[in-house]
Protein backbone atom coordinates (compact mmCIF):
# COMPACT_ATOMS: atom_id res chain seq x y z
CA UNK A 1 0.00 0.00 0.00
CA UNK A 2 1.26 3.47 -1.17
CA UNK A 3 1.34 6.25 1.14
CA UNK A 4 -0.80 8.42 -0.78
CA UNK A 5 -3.37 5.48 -0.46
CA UNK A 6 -2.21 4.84 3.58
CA UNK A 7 -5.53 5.11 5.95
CA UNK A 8 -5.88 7.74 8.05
CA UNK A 9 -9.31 7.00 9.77
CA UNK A 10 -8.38 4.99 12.81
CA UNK A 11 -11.80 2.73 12.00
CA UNK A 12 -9.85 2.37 8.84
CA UNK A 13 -6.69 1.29 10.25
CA UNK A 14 -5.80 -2.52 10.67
CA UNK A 15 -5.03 -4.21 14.07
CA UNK A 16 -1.48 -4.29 13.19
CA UNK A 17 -1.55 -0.54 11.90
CA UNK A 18 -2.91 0.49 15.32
CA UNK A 19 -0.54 -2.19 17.20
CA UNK A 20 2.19 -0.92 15.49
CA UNK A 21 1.45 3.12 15.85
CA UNK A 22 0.62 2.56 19.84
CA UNK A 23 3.89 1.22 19.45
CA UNK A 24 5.90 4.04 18.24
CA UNK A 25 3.76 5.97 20.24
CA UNK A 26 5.19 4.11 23.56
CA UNK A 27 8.74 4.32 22.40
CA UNK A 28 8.57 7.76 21.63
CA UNK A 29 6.96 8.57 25.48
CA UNK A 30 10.10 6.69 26.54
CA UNK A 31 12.58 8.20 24.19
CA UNK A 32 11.05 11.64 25.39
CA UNK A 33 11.02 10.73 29.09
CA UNK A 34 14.43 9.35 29.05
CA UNK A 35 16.49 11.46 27.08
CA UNK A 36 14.66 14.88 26.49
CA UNK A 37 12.97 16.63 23.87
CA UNK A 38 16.06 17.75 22.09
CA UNK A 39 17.51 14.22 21.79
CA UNK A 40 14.19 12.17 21.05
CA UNK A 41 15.16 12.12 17.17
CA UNK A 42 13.02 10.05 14.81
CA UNK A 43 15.80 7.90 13.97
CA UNK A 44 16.29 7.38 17.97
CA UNK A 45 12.62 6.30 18.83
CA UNK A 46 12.88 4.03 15.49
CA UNK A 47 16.06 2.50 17.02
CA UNK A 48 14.47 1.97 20.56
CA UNK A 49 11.19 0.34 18.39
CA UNK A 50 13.46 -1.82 16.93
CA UNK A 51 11.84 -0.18 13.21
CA UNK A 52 13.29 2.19 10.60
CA UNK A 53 12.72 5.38 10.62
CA UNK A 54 10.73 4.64 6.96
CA UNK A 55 8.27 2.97 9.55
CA UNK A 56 7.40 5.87 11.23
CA UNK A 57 7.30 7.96 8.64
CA UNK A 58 4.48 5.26 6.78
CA UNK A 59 2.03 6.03 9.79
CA UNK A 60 2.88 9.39 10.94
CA UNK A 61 3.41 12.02 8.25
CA UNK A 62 5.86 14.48 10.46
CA UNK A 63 7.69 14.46 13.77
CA UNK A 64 4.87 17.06 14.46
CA UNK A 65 2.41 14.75 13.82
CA UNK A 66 3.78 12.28 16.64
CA UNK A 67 4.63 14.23 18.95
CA UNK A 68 0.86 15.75 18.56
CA UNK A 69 -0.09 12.31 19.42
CA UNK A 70 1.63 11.81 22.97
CA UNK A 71 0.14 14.67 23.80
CA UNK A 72 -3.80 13.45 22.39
CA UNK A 73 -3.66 10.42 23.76
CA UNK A 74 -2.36 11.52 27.03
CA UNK A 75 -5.49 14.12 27.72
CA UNK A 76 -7.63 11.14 26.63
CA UNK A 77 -6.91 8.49 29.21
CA UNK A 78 -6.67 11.49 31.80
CA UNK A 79 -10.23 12.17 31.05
CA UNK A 80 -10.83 8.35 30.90
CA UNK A 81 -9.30 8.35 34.64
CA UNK A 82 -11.19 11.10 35.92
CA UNK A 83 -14.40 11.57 34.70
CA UNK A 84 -15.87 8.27 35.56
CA UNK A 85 -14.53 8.27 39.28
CA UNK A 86 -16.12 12.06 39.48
CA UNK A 87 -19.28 10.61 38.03
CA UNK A 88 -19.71 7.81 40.71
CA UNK A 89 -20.04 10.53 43.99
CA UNK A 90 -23.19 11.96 44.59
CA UNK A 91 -21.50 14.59 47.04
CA UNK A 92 -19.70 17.98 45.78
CA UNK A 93 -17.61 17.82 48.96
CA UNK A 94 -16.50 13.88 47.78
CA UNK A 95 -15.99 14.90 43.99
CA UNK A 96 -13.76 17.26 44.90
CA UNK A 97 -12.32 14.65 47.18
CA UNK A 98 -12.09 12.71 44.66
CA UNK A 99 -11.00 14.86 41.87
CA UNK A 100 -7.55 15.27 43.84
CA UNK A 101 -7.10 11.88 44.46
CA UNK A 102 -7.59 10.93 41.11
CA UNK A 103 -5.23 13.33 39.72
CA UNK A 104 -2.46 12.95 41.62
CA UNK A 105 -3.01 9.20 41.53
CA UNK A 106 -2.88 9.48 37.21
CA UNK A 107 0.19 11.15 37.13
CA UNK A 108 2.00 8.99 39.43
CA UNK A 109 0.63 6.28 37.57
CA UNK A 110 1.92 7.63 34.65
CA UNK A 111 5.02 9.47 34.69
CA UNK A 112 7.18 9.16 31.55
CA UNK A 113 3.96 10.18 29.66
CA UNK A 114 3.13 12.86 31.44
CA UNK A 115 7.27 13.82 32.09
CA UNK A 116 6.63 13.52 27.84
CA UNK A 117 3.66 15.76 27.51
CA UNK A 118 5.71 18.58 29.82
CA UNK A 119 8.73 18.03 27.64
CA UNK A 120 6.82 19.21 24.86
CA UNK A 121 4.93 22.03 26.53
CA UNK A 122 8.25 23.28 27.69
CA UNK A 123 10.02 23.12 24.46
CA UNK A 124 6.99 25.27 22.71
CA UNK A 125 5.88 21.92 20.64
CA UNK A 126 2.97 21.42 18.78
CA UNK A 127 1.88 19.88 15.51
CA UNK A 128 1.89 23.58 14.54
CA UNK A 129 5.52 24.21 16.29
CA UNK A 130 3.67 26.23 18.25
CA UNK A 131 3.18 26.93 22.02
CA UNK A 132 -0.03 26.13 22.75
CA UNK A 133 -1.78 24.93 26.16
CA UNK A 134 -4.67 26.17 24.43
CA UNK A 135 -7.61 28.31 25.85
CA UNK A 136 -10.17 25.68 25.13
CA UNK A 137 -7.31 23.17 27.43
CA UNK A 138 -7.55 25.56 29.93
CA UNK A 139 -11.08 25.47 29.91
CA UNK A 140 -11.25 21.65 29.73
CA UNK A 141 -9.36 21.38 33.28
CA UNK A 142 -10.83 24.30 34.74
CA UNK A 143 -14.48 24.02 34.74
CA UNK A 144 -14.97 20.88 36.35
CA UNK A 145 -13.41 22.28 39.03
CA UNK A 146 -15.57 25.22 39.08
CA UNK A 147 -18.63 23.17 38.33
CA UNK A 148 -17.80 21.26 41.58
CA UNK A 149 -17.40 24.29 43.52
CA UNK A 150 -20.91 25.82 42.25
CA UNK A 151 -22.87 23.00 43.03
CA UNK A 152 -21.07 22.75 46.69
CA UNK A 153 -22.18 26.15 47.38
CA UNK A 154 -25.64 25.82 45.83
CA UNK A 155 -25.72 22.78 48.52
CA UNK A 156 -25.04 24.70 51.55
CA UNK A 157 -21.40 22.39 51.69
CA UNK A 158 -19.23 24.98 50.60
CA UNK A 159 -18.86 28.47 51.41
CA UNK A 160 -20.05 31.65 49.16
CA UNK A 161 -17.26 32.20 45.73
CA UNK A 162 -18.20 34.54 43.24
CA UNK A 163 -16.99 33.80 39.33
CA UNK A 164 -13.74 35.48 39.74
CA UNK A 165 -13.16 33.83 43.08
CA UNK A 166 -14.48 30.58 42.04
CA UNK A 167 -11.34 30.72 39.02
CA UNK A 168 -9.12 31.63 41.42
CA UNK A 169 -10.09 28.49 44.12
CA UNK A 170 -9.92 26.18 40.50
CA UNK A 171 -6.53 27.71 39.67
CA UNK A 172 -5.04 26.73 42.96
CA UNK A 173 -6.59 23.68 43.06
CA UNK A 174 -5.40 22.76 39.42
CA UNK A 175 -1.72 24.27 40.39
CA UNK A 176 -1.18 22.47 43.94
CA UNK A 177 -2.08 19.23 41.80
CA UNK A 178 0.71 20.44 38.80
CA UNK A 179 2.89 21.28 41.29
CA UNK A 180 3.01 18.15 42.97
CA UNK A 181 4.04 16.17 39.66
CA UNK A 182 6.92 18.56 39.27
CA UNK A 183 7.33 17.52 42.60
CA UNK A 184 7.49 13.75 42.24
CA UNK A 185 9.97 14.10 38.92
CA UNK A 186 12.40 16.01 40.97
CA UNK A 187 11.90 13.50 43.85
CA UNK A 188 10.63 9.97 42.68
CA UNK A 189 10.11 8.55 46.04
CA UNK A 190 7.76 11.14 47.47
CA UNK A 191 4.96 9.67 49.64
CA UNK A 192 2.26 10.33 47.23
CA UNK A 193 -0.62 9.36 49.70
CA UNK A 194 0.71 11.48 52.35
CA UNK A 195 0.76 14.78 49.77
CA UNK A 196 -2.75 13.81 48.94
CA UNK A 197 -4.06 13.97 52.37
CA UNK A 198 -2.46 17.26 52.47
CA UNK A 199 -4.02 18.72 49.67
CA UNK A 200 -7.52 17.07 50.43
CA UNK A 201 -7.26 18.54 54.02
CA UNK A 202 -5.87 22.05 52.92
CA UNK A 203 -8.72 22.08 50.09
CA UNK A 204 -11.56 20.52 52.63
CA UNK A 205 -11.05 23.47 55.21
CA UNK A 206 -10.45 26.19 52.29
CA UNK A 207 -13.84 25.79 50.65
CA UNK A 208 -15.54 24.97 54.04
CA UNK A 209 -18.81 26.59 54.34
């Protein structure tokens, strides 16, 4: 099969094609994770997937393109993670319980992707070569948070926030939890369950009615 004639609909795709692209996907996490942005070359990943470089090349069509990829698939089992843990409490107090636990647990859980996903932040990489945590990103982590809040307050569990305040509590919420995976690449061994008490407790008596 040509390249000009190469699927690109993933219902399209083979079980091998999509074996074989979660594969180069995988190595290239690794690559990334191991050695850096700047080092993760095509023709490394290729040599760590045991493949040529002509291999990734058949089911990617740029280094942009890949890279893109990590950083798809790594917002998509996030959500995965999350949102069906959120869906299963009943209080706001427990989802946003919950919410923290589930985050922090994700990212330990999955370090070299997410170590990946930073690399490329960092380095201003996107399938555009631009920087780009976009706006509708931001929104996409954000307003759970906030929806959590509002219905706590509409409950009588938490205490009065306004819009602006309510962004604020979701912004520190969101950056205790990013901090804490900066956290664990710098130090590996950190006590994960002991941070998340911390955080639950610091978050429980902050939005306390």
């Amino acid at each position: 099969m040509s390249k000009k004639n190469k699927p690109t609909n993933q219902k399209q795709m083979s079980f091998i094609e999509k074996a074989r692209r979660a594969q180069i996907v995988k190595c290239a996490i690794e690559t990334i994770a191991e050695v850096g942005y700047t080092q993760a070359s095509l023709g490394e990943i290729a040599k760590r997937a045991k493949i040529s470089k002509g291999v990734i090349s058949y089911h990617f069509a740029s280094k942009d393109e890949l890279l893109e990829q990590i950083c798809i698939e790594y917002y998509i089992a996030w959500q995965s993670y999350i949102s069906p843990r959120l869906e299963a409490q009943k209080s706001p107090k427990e989802m946003l319980r919950v919410y923290i636990e589930s985050n922090l647990a994700f990212v330990a859980e999955n370090r070299q992707h997410f170590f990946a996903v930073l690399e490329l932040v960092s380095k201003n990489i996107t399938a555009g070569g631009e920087l780009q945590l976009s706006a509708d990103h931001d929104e996409a982590v954000l307003v759970p948070i906030e929806n959590i809040l509002a219905q706590g307050v509409q409950e009588g569990l938490f205490r009065k926030f306004t819009k602006s305040s309510a962004r604020v509590m979701a912004l520190t919420i969101r950056n205790a939890i990013d901090g804490f995976t900066m956290e664990l690449i710098r130090k590996p061994h950190l006590d994960v369950q002991e941070y998340t008490r911390e955080l639950v407790t610091i978050f429980d008596i902050s939005t306390k009615n």
